[in-house]
N, C-alpha and C. Protein backbone atom coordinates (compact mmCIF):
# COMPACT_ATOMS: atom_id res chain seq x y z
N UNK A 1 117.38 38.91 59.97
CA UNK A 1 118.54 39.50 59.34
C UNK A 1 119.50 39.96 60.42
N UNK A 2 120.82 39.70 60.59
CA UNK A 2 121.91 39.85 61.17
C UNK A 2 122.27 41.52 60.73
N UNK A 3 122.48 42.11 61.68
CA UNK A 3 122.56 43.33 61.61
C UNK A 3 123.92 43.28 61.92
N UNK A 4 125.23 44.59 61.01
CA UNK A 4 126.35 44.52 61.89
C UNK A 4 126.56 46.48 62.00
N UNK A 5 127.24 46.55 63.14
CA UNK A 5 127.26 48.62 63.34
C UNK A 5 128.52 48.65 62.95
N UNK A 6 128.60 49.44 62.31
CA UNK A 6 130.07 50.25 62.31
C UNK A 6 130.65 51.68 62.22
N UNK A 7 131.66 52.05 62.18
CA UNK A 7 131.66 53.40 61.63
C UNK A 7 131.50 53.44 60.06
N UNK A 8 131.59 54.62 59.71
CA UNK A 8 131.15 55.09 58.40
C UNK A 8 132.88 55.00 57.71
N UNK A 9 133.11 54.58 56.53
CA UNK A 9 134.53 55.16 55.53
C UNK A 9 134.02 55.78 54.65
N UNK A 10 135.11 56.59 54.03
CA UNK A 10 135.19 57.63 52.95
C UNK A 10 134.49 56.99 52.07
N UNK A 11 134.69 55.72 51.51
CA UNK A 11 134.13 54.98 50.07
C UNK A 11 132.58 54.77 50.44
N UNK A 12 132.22 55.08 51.56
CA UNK A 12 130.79 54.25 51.74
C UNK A 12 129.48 55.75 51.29
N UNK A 13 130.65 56.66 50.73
CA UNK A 13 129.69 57.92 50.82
C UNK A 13 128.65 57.95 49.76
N UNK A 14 128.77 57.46 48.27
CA UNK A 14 127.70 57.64 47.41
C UNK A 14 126.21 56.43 48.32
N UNK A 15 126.93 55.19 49.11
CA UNK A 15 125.85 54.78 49.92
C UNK A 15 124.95 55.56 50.35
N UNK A 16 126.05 56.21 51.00
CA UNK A 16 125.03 57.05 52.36
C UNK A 16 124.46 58.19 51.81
N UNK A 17 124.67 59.02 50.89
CA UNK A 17 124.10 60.19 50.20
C UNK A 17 122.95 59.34 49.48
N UNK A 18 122.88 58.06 49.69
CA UNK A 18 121.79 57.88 48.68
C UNK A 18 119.87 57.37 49.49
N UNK A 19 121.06 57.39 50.59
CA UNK A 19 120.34 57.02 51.74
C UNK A 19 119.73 58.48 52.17
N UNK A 20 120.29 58.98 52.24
CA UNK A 20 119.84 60.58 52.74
C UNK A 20 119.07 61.36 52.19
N UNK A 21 119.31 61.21 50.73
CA UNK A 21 118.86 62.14 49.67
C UNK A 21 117.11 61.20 49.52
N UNK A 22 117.34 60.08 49.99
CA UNK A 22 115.78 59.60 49.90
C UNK A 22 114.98 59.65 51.17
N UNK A 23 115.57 59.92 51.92
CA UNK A 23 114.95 60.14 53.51
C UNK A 23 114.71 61.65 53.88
N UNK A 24 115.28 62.56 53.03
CA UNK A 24 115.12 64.17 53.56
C UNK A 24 114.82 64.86 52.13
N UNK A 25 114.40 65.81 52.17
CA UNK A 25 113.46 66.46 51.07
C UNK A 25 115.23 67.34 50.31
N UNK A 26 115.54 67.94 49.52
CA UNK A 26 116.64 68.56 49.04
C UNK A 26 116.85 69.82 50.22
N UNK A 27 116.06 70.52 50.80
CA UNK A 27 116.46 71.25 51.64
C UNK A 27 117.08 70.81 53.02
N UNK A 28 116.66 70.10 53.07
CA UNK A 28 116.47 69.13 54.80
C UNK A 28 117.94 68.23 54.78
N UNK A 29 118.36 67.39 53.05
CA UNK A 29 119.26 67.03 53.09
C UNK A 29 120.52 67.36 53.91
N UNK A 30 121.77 66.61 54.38
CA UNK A 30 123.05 67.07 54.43
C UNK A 30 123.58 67.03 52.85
N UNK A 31 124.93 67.90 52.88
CA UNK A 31 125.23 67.72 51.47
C UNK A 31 126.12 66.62 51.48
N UNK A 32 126.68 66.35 50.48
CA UNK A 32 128.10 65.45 50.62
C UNK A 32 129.56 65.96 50.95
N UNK A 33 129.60 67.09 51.28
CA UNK A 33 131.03 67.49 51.75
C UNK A 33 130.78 67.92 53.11
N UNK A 34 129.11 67.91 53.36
CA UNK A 34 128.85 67.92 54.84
C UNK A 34 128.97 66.23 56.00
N UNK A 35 128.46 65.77 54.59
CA UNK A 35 128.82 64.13 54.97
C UNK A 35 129.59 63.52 55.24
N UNK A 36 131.05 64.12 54.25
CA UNK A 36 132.12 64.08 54.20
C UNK A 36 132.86 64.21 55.63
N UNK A 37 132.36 65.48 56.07
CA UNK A 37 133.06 66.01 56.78
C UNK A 37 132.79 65.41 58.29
N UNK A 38 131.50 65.04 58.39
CA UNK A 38 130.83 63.98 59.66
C UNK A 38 132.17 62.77 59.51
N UNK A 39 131.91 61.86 58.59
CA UNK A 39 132.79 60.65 58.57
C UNK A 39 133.87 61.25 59.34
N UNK A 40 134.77 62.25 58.69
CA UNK A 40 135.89 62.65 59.13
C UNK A 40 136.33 63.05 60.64
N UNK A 41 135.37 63.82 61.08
CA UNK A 41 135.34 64.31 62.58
C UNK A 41 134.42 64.02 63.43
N UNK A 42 133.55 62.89 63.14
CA UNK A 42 132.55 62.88 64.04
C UNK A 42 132.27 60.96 64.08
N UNK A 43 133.50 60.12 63.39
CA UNK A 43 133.32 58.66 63.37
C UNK A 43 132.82 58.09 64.19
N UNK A 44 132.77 58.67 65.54
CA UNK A 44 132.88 58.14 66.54
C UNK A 44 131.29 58.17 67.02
N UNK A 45 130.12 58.82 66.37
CA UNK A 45 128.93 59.13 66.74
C UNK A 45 128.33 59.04 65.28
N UNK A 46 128.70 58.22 64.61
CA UNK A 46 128.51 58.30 63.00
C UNK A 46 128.00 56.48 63.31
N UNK A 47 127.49 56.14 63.42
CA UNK A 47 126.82 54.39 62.86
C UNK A 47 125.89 54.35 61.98
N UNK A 48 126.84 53.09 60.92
CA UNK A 48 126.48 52.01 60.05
C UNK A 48 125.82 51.32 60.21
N UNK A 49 124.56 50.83 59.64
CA UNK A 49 123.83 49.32 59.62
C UNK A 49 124.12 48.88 58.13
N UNK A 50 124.79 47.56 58.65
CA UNK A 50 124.95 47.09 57.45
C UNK A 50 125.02 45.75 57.98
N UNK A 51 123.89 44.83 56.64
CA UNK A 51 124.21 43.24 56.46
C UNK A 51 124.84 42.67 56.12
N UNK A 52 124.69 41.17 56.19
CA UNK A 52 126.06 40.53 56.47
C UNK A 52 126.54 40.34 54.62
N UNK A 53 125.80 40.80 54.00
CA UNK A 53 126.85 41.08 52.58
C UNK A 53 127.47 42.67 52.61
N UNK A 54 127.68 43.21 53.76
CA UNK A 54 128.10 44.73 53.52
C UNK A 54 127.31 45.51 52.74
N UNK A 55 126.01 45.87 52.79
CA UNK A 55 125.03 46.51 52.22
C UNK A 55 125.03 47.02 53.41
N UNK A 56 125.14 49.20 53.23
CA UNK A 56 124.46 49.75 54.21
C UNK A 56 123.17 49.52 54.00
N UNK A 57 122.07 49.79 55.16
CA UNK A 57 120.63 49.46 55.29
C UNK A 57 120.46 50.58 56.12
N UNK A 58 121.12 51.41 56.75
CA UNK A 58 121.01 52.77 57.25
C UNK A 58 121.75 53.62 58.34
N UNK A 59 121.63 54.73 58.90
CA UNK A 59 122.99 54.89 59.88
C UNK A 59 122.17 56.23 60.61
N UNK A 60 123.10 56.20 61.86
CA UNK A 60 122.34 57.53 62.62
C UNK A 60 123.99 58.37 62.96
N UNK A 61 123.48 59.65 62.48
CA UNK A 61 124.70 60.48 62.87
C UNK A 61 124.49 62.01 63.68
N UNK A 62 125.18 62.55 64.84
CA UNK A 62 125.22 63.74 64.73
C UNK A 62 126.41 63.94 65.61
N UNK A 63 126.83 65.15 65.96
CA UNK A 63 127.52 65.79 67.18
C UNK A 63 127.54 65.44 68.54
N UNK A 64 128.39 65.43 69.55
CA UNK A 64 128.09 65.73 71.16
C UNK A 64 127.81 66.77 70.57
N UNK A 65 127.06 67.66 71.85
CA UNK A 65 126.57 68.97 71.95
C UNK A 65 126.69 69.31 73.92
N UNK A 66 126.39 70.60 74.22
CA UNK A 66 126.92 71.03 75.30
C UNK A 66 125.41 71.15 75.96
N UNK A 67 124.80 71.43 74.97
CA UNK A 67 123.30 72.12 75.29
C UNK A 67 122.14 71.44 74.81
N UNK A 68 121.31 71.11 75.90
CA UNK A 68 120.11 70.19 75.75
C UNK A 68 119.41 70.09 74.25
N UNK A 69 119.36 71.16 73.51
CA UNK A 69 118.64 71.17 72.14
C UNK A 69 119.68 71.48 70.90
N UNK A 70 119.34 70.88 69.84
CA UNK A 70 120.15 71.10 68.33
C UNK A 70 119.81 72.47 67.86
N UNK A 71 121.01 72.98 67.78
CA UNK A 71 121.09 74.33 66.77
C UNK A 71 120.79 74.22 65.41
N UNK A 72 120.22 75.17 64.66
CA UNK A 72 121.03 75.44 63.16
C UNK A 72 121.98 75.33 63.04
N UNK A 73 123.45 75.69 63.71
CA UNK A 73 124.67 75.87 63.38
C UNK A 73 124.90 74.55 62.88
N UNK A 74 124.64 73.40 63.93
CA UNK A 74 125.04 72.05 63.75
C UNK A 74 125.36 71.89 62.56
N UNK A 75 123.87 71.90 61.40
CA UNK A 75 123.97 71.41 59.84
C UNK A 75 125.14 71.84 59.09
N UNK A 76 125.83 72.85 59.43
CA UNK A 76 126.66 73.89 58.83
C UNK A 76 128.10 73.50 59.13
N UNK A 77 128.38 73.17 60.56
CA UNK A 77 129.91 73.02 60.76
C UNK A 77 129.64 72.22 61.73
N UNK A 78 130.69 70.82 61.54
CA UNK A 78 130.84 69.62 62.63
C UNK A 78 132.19 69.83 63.57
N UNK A 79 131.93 69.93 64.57
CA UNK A 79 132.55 69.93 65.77
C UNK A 79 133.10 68.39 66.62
N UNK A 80 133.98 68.18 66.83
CA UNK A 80 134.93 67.60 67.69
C UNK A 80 133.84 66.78 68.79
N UNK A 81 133.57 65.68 68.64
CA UNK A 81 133.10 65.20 70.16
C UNK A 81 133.84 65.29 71.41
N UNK A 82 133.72 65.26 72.39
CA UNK A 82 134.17 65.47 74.00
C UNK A 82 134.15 64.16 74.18
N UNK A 83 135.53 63.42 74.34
CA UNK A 83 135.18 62.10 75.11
C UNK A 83 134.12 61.68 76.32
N UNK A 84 133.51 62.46 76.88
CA UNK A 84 132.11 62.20 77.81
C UNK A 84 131.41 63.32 77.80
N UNK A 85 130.55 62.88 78.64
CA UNK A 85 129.65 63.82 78.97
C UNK A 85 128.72 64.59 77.61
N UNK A 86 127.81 65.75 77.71
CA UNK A 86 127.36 66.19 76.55
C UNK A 86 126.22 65.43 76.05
N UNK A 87 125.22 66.35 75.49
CA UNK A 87 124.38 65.13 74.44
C UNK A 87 124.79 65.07 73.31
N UNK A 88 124.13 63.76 73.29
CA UNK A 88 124.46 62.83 71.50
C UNK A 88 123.38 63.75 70.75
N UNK A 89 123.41 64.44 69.98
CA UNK A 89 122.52 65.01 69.09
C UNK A 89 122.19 63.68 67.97
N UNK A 90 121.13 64.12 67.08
CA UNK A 90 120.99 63.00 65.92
C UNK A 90 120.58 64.74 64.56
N UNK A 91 121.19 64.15 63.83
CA UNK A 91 120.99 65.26 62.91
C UNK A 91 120.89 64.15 61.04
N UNK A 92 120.59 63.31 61.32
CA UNK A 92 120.19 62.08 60.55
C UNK A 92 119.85 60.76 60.97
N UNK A 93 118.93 60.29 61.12
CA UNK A 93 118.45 59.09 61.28
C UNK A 93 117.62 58.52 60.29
N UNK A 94 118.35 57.48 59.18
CA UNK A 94 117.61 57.37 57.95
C UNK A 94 118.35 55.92 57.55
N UNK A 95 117.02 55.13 56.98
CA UNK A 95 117.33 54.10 56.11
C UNK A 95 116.84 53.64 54.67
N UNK A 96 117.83 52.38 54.07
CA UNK A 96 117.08 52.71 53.07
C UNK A 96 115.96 52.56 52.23
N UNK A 97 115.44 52.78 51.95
CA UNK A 97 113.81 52.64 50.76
C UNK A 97 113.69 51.19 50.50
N UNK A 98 114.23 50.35 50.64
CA UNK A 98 114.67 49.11 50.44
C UNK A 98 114.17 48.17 51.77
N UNK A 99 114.50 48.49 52.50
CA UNK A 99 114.55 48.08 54.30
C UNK A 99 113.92 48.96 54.95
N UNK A 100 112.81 49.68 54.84
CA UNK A 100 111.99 50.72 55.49
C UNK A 100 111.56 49.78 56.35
N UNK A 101 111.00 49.81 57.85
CA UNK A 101 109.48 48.82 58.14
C UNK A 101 110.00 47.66 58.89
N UNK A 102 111.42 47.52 59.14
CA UNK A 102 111.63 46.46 59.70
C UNK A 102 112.43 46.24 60.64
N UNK A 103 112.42 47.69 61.48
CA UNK A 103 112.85 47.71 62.85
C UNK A 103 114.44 48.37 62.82
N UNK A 104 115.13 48.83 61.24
CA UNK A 104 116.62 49.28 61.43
C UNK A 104 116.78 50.54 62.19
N UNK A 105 115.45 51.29 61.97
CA UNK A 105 115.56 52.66 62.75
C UNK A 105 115.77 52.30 64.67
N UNK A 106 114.99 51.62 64.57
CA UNK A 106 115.19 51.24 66.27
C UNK A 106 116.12 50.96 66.59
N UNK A 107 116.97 49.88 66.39
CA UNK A 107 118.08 49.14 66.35
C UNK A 107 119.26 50.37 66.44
N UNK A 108 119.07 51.03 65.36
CA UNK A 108 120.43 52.00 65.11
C UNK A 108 119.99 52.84 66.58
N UNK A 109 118.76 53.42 67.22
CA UNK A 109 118.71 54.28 68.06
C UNK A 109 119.06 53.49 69.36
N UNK A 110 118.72 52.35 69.48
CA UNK A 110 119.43 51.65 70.74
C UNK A 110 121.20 51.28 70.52
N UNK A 111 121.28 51.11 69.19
CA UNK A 111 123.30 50.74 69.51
C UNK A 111 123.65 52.02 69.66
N UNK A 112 122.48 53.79 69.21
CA UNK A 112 123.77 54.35 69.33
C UNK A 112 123.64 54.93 71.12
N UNK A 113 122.22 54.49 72.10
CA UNK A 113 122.03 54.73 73.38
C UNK A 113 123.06 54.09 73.80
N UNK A 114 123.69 52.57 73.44
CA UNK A 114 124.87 52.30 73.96
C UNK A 114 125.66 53.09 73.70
N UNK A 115 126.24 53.37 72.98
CA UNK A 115 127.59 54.35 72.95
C UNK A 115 127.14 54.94 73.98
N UNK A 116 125.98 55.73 74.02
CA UNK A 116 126.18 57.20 74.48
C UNK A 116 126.20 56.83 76.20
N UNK A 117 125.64 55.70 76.19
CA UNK A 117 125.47 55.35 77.97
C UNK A 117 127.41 55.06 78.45
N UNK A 118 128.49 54.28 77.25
CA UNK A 118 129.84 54.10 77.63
C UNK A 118 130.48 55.35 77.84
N UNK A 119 129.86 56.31 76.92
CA UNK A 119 130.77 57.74 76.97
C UNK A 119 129.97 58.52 78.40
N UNK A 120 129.10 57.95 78.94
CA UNK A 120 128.43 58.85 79.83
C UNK A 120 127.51 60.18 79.36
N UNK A 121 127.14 59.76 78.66
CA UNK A 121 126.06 61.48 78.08
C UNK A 121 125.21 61.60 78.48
N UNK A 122 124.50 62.98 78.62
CA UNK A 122 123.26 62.96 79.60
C UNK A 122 121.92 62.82 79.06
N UNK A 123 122.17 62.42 77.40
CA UNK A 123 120.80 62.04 76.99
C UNK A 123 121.34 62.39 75.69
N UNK A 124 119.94 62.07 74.62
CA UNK A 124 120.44 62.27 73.38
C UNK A 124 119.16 63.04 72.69
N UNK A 125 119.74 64.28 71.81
CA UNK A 125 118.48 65.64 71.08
C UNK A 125 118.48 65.16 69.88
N UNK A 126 117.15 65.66 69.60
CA UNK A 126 117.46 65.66 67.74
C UNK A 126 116.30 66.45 67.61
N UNK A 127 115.79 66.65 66.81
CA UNK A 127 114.52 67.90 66.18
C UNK A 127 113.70 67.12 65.20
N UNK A 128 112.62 66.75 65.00
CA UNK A 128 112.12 65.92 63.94
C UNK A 128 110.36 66.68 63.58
N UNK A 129 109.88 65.97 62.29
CA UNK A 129 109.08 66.73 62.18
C UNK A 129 107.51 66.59 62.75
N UNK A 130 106.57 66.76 62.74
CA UNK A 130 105.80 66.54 63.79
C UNK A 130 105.24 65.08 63.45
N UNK A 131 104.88 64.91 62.30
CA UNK A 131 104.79 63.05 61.93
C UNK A 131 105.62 62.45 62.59
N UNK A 132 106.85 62.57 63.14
CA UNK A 132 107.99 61.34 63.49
C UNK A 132 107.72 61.73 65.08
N UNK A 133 106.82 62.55 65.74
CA UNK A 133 106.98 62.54 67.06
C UNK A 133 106.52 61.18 67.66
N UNK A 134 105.54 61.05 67.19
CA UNK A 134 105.05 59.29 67.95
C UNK A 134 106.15 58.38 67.32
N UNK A 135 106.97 57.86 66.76
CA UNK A 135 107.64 57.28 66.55
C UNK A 135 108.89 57.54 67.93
N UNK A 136 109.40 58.43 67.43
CA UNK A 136 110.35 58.61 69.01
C UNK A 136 109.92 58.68 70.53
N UNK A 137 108.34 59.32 70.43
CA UNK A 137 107.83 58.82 71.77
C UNK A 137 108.10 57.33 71.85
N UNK A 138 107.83 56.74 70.82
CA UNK A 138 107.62 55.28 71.40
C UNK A 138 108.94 54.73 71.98
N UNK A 139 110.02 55.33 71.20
CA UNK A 139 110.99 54.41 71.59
C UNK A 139 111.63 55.73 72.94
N UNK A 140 111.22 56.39 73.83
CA UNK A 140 111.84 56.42 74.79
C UNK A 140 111.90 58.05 75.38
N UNK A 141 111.60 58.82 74.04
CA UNK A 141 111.92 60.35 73.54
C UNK A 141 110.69 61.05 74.14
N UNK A 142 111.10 62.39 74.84
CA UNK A 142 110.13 63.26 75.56
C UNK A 142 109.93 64.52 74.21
N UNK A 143 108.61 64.60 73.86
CA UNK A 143 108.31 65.86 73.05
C UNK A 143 108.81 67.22 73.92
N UNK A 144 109.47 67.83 73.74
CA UNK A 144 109.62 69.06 74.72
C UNK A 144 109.58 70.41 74.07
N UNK A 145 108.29 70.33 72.97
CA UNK A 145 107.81 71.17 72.41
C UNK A 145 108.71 72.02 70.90
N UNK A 146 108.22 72.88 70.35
CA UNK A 146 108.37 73.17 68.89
C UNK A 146 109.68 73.70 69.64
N UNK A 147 110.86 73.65 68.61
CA UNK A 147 112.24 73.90 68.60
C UNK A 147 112.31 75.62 68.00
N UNK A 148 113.03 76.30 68.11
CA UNK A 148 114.16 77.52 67.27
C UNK A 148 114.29 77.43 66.38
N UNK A 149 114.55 75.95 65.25
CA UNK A 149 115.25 75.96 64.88
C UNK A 149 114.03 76.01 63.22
N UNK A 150 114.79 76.37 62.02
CA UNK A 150 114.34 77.22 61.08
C UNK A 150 114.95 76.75 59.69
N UNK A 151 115.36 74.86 59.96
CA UNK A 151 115.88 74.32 58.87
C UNK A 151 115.01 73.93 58.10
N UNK A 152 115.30 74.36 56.74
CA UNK A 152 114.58 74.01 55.54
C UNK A 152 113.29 74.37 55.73
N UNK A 153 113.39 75.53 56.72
CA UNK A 153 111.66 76.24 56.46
C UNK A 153 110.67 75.51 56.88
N UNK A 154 110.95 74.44 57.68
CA UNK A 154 109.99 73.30 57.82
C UNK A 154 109.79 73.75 59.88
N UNK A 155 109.04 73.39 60.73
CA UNK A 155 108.25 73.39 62.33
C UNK A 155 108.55 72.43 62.22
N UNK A 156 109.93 72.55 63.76
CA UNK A 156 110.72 71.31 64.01
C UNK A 156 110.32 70.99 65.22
N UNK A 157 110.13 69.79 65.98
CA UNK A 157 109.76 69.62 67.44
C UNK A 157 111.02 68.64 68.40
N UNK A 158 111.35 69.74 69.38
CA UNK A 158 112.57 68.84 70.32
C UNK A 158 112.37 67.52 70.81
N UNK A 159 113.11 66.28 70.66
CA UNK A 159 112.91 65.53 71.33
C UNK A 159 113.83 65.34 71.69
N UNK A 160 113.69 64.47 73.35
CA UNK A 160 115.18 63.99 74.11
C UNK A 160 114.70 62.92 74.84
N UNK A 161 115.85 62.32 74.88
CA UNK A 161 115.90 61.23 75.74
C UNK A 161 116.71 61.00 76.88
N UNK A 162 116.78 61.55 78.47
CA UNK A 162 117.75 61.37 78.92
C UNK A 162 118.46 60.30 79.49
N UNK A 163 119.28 60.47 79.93
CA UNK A 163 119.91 58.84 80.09
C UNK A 163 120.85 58.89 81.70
N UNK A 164 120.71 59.78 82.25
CA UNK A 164 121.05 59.94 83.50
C UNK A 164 120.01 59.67 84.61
């Protein structure tokens, strides 16, 4: 299957909420005016997988960030990327129920290491739950132990990848 990346548009949102809402529990979810608001200010760190009939199949999104690990704040209010430098946070990495199992999660985490290697970033954070740690070990990601962070009540564990 021919994979193509893109950014995210406004119309593609009941897609992607549908994508989300099956990949994260209702607490864990983003909402849709949080979604909204990614497309809007954050296009640029926002990728699409979608086949060659324009079916999303899944997308990875978050913030630059200044500081090696993801806040709480993140989920709450999207911030402006920095044309370089900074890490790529991931504050969604999800596909859909449809296409589980067949390598889109990888794919999306290497097109978005490209970006982040053109913009120069010094690696990329995200927080995941302790099931998904061997998954990101595999593809590249250092466990760097249980996170701060206190979303959806759930024991989050840092992972990073640096790229410098």
């Amino acid at each position: 299957m021919k994979i193509n990346f893109t950014a995210p548009h406004q119309n593609d949102i009941k897609e992607l909420m549908y994508i989300e809402d099956s990949g994260f529990t209702p607490d864990e979810a983003a909402t849709e005016e949080a979604m909204l608001e990614r497309i809007e200010i954050i296009a640029d760190s926002f990728i699409v997988a979608k086949d060659e009939q324009d079916n999303i199949l899944g997308y990875v999104v978050g913030p630059v960030i200044h500081q090696r690990y993801i806040t709480d704040e993140l989920f709450e209010h999207t911030i402006p990327n920095p044309s370089s430098a900074g890490f790529q946070s991931i504050l969604s990495l999800a596909v859909h129920p449809d296409h589980r199992g067949k390598g889109i999660a990888v794919e999306l985490l290497n097109e978005l290491e490209k970006v982040c290697v053109s913009h120069q970033r010094q690696g990329i954070s995200l927080t995941c739950l302790d099931y998904l740690v061997p998954f990101y070990e595999a593809n590249g990601y250092c466990n760097e132990g249980k996170s701060a962070s206190a979303h959806a009540g759930n024991v989050w564990f840092n992972l990073v990848k640096d790229l410098e």
